[in-house]
C-alpha atoms as a PDB file:
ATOM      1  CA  UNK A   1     -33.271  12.153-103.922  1.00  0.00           C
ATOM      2  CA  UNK A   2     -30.586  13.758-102.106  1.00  0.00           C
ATOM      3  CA  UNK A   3     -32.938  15.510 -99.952  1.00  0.00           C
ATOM      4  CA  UNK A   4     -34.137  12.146 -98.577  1.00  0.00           C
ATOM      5  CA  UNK A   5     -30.810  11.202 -98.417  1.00  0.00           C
ATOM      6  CA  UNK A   6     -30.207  13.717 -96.295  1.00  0.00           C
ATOM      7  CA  UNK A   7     -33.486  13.046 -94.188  1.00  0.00           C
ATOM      8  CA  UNK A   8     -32.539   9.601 -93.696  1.00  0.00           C
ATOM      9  CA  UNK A   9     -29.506  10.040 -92.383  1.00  0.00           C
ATOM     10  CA  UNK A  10     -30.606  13.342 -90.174  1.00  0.00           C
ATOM     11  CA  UNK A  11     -33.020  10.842 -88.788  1.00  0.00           C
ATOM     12  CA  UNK A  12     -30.735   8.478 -88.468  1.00  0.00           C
ATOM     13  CA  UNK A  13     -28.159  10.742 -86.349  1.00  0.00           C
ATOM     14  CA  UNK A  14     -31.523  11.639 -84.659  1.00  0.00           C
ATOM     15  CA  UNK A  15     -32.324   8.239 -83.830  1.00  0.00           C
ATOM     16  CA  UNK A  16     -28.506   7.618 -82.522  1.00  0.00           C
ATOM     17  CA  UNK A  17     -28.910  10.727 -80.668  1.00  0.00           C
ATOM     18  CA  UNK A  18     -31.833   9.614 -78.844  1.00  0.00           C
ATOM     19  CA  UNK A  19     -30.400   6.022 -78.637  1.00  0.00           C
ATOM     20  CA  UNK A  20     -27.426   7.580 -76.805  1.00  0.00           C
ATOM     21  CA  UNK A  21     -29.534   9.853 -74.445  1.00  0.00           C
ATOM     22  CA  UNK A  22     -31.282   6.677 -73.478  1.00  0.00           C
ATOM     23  CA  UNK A  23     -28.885   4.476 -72.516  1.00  0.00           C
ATOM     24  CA  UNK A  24     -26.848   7.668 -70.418  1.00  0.00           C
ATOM     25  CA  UNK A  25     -30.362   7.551 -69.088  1.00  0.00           C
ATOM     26  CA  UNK A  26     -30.713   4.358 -68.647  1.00  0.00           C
ATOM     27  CA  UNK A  27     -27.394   4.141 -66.911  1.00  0.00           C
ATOM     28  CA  UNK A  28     -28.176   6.902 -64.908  1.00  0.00           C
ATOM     29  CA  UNK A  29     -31.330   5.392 -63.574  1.00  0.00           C
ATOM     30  CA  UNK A  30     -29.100   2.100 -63.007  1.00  0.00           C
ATOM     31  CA  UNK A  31     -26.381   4.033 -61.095  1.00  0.00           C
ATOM     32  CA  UNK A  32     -29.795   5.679 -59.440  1.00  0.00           C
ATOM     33  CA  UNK A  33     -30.950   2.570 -58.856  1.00  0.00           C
ATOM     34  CA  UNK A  34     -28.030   0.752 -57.261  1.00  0.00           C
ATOM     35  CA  UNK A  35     -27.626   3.896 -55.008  1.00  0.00           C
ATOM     36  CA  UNK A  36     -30.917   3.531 -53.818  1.00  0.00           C
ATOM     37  CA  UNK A  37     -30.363  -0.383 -53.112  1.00  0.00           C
ATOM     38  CA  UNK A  38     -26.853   0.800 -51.294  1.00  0.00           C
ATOM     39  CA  UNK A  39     -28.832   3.325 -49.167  1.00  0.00           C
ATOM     40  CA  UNK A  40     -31.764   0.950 -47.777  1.00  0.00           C
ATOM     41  CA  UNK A  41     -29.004  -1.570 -47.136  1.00  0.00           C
ATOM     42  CA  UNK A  42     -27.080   0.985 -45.334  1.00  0.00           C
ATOM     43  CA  UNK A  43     -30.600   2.392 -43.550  1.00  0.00           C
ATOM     44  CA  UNK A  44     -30.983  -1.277 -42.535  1.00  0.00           C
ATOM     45  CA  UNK A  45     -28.273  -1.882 -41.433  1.00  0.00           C
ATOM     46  CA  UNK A  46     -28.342   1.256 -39.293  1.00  0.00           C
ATOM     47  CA  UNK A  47     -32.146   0.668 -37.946  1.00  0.00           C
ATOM     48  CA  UNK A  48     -30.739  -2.994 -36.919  1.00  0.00           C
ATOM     49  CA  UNK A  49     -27.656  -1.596 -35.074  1.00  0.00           C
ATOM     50  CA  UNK A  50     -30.069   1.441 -33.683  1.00  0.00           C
ATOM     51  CA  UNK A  51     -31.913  -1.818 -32.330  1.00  0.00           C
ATOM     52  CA  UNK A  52     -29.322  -3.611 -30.945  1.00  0.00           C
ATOM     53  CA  UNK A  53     -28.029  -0.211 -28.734  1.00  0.00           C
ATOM     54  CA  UNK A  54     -31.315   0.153 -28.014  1.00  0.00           C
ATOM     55  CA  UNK A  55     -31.415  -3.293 -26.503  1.00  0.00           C
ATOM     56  CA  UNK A  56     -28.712  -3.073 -24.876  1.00  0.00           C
ATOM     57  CA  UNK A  57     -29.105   0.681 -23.481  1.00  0.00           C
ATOM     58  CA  UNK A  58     -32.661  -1.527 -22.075  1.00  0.00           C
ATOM     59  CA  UNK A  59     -30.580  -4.269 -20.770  1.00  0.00           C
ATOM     60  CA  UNK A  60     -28.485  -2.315 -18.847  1.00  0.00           C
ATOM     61  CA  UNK A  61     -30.944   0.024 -17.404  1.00  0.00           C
ATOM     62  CA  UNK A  62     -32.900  -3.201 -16.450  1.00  0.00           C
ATOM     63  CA  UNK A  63     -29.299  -4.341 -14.905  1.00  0.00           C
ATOM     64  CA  UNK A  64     -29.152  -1.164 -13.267  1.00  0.00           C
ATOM     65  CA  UNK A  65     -32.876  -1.385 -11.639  1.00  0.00           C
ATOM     66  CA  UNK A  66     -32.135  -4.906 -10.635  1.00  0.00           C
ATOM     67  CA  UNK A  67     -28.610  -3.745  -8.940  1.00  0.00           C
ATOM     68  CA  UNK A  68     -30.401  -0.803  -6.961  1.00  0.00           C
ATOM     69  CA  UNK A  69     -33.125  -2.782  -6.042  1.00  0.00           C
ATOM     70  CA  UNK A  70     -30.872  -5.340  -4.074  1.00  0.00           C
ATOM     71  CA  UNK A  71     -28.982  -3.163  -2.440  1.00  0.00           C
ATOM     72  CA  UNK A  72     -31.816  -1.334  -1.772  1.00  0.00           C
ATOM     73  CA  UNK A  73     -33.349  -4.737  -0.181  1.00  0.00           C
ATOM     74  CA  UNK A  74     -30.453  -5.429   1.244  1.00  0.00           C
ATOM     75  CA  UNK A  75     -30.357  -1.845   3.343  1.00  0.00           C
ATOM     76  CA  UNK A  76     -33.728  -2.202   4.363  1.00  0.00           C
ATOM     77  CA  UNK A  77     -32.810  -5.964   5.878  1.00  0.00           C
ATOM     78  CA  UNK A  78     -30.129  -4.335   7.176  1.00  0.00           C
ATOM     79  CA  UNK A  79     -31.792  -1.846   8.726  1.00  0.00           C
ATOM     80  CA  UNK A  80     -34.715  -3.748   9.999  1.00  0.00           C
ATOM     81  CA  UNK A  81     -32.037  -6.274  11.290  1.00  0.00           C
ATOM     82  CA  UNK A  82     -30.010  -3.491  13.421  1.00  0.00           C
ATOM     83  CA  UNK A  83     -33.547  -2.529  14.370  1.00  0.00           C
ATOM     84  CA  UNK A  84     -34.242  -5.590  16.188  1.00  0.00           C
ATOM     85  CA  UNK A  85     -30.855  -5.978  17.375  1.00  0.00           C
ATOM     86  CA  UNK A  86     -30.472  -2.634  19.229  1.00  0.00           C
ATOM     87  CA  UNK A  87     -34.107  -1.860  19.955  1.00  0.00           C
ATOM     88  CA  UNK A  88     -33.485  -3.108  23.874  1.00  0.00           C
ATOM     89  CA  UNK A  89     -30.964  -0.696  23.974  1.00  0.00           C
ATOM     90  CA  UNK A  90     -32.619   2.283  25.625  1.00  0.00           C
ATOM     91  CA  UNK A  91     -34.087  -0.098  28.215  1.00  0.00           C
ATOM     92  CA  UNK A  92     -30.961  -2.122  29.231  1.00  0.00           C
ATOM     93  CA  UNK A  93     -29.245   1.221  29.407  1.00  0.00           C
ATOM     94  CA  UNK A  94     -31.243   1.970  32.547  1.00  0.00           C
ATOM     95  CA  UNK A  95     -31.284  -1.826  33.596  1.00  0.00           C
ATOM     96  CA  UNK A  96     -26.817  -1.750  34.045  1.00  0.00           C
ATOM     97  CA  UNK A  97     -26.524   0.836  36.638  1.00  0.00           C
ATOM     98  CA  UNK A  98     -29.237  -0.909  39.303  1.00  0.00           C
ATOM     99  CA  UNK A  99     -28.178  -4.519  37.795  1.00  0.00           C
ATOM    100  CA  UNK A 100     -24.409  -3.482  38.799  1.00  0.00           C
ATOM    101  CA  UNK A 101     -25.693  -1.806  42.246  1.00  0.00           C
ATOM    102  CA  UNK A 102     -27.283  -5.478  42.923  1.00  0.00           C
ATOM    103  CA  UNK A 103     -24.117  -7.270  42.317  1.00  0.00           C
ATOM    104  CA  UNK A 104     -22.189  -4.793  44.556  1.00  0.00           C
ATOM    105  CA  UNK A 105     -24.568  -6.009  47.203  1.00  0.00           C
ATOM    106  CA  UNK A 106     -24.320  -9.367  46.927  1.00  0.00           C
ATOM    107  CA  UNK A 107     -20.588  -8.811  46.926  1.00  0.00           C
ATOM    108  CA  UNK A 108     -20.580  -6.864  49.757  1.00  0.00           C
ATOM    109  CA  UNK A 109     -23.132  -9.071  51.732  1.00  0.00           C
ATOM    110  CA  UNK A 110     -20.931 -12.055  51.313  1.00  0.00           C
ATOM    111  CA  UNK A 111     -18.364 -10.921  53.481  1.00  0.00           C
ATOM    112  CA  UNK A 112     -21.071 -10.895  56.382  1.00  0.00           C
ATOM    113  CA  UNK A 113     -20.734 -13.634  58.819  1.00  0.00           C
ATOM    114  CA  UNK A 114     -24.709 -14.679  59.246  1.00  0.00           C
ATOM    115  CA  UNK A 115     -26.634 -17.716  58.364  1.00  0.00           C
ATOM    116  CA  UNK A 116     -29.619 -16.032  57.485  1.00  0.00           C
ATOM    117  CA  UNK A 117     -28.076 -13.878  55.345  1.00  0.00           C
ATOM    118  CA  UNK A 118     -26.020 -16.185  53.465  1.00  0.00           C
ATOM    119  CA  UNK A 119     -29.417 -17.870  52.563  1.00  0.00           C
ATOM    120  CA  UNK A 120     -30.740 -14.901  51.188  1.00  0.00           C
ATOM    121  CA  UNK A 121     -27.605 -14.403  49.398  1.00  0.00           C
ATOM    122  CA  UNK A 122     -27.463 -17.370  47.593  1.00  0.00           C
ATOM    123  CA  UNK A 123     -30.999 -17.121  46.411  1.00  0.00           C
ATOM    124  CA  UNK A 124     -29.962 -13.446  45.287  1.00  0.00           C
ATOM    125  CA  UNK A 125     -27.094 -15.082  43.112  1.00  0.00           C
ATOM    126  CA  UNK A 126     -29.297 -17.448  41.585  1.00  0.00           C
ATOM    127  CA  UNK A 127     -31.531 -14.546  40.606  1.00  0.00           C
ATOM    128  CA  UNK A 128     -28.673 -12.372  39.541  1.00  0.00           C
ATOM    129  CA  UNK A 129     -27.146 -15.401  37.704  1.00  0.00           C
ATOM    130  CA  UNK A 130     -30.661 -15.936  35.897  1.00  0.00           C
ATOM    131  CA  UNK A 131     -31.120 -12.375  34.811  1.00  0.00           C
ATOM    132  CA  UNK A 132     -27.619 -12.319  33.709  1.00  0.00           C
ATOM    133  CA  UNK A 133     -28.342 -15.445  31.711  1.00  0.00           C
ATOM    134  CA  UNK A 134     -30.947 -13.490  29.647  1.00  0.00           C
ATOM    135  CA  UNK A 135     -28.934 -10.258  29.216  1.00  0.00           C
ATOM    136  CA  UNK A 136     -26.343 -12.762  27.921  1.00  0.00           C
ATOM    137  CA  UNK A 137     -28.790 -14.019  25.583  1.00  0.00           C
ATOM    138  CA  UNK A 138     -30.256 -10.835  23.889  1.00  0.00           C
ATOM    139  CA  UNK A 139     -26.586  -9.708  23.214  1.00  0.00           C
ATOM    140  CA  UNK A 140     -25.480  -8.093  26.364  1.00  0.00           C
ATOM    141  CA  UNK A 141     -21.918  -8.551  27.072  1.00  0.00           C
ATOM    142  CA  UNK A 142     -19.177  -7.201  30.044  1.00  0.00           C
ATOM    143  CA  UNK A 143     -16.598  -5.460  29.068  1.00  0.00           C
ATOM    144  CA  UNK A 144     -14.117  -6.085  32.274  1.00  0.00           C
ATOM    145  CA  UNK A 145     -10.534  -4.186  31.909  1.00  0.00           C
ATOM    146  CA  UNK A 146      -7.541  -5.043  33.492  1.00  0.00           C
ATOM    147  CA  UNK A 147      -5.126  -3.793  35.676  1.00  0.00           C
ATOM    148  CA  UNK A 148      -2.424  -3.015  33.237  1.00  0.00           C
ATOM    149  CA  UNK A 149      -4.403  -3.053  30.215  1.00  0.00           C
ATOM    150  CA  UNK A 150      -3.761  -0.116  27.539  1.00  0.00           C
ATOM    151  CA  UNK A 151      -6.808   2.755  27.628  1.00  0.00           C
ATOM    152  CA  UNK A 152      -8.365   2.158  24.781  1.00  0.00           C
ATOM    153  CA  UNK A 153     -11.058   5.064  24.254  1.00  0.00           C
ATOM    154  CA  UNK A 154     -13.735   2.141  22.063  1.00  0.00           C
ATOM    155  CA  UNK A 155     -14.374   0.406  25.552  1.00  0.00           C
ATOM    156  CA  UNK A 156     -12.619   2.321  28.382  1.00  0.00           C
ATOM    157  CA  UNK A 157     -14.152   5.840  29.896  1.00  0.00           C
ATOM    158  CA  UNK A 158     -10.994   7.465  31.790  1.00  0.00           C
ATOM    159  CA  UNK A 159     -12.298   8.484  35.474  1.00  0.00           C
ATOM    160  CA  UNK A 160      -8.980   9.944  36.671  1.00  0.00           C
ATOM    161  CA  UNK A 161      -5.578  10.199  34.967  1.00  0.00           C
ATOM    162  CA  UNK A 162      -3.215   9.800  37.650  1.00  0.00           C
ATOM    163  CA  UNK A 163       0.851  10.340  37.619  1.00  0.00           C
ATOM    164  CA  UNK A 164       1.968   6.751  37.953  1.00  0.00           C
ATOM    165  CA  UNK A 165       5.442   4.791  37.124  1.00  0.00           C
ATOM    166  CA  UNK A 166       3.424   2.786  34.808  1.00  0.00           C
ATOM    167  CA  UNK A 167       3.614   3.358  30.950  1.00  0.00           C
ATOM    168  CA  UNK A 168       1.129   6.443  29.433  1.00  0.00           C
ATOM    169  CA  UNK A 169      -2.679   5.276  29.114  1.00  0.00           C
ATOM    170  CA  UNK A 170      -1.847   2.042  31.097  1.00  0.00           C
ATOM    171  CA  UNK A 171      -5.442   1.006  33.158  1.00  0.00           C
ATOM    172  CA  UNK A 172      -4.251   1.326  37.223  1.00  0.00           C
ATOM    173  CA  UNK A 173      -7.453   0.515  38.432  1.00  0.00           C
ATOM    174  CA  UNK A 174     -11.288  -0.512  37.326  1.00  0.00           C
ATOM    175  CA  UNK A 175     -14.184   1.726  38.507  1.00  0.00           C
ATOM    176  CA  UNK A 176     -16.805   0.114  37.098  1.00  0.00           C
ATOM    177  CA  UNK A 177     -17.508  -2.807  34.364  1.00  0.00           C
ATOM    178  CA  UNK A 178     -18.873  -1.584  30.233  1.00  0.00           C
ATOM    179  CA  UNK A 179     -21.380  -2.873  28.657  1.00  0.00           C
ATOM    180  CA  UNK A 180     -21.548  -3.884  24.989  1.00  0.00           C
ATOM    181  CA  UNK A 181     -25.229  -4.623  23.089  1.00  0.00           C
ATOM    182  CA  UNK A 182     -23.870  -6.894  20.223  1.00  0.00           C
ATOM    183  CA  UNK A 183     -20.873  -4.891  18.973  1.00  0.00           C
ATOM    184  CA  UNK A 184     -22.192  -1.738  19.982  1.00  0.00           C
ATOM    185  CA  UNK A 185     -20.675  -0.431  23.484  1.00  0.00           C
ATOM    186  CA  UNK A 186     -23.511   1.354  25.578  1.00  0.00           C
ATOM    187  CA  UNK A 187     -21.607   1.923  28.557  1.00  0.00           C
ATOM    188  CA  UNK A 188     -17.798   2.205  28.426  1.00  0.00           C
ATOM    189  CA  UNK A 189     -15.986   0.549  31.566  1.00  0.00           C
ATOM    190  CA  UNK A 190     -15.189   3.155  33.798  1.00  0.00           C
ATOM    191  CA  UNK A 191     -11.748   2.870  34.332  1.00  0.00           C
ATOM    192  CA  UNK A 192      -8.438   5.301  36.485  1.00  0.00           C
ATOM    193  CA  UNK A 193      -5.416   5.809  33.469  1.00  0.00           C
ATOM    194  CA  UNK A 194      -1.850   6.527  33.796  1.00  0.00           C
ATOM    195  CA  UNK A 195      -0.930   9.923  32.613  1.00  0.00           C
END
């Protein structure tokens, strides 16, 4: 009887054994367990913030297309805009210098003492007048210096610096009228400067 005595409680302390090796198991599957909750939370959680910079690293790029498209739309009007502004240019360029010539000879034909002439003269001033009118129109303006004006190298083209009493880069005397398409100057008034 001692023998089973002894088997009994061998099994017994077995048994406890194995009753002890499950629940560390058991715990260890728990603590398993809870880590693998903690890591799909935490994978989750990092997929939905990988989402949200990828939604905004989208937003902005689309923010970025839109931006360069404007300004890219707005160039081109721009562009297209200057285009139409300054595409007489070339052409009025060669109009000024036989549009001025005309003027000079209505000038000097005014100072002519004859009927006939006058006649013709004021029909040439209409003309001039109506021409100017459309010059006027497309953008063409005068620039007309005055005596005693400063040089200023945007509008004026010195034709002679001269030793004068007046003040450095003061205008003595006008040459010829400028001409400005817009705000662009296409012929600088051609003008004598003080030295």
């Amino acid at each position: 009887m001692k023998e089973l005595i002894e088997k009994t409680q061998s099994l017994e302390n077995e048994t406890k054994s194995i009753e002890n090796k499950l629940k560390l198991q058991e715990e260890s599957i728990n603590n398993l367990n809870a880590q693998i909750d903690m890591l799909q939370n935490k994978a989750i959680e990092e997929a939905n913030l990988f989402k949200q910079e990828v939604l905004n690293i989208q937003k902005k790029a689309q923010e970025t297309i839109n931006e360069h498209k404007q300004k890219t739309t707005q160039h081109q009007e721009q562009q297209a805009e200057e285009i139409k502004m300054y595409a007489l240019q070339s052409l009025l360029e060669k109009l000024i210098q036989p549009l001025n010539n005309f003027e000079i000879a209505i000038t000097v034909a005014q100072k002519i003492d004859n009927d006939v002439l006058k006649n013709f003269i004021t029909g040439f001033n209409m003309l001039y007048k109506q021409v100017e009118d459309i010059l006027i129109e497309i953008g063409l303006t005068k620039i007309i210096p005055q005596v005693g004006d400063v040089f200023d190298a945007n509008f004026h083209q010195a034709y002679e610096l001269v030793n004068s009493d007046f003040e450095k880069d003061t205008i003595l005397e006008i040459k010829n009228i400028g001409y400005k398409l817009h705000d662009r100057v296409i012929k600088p008034a051609l003008v004598v400067v003080a030295k």
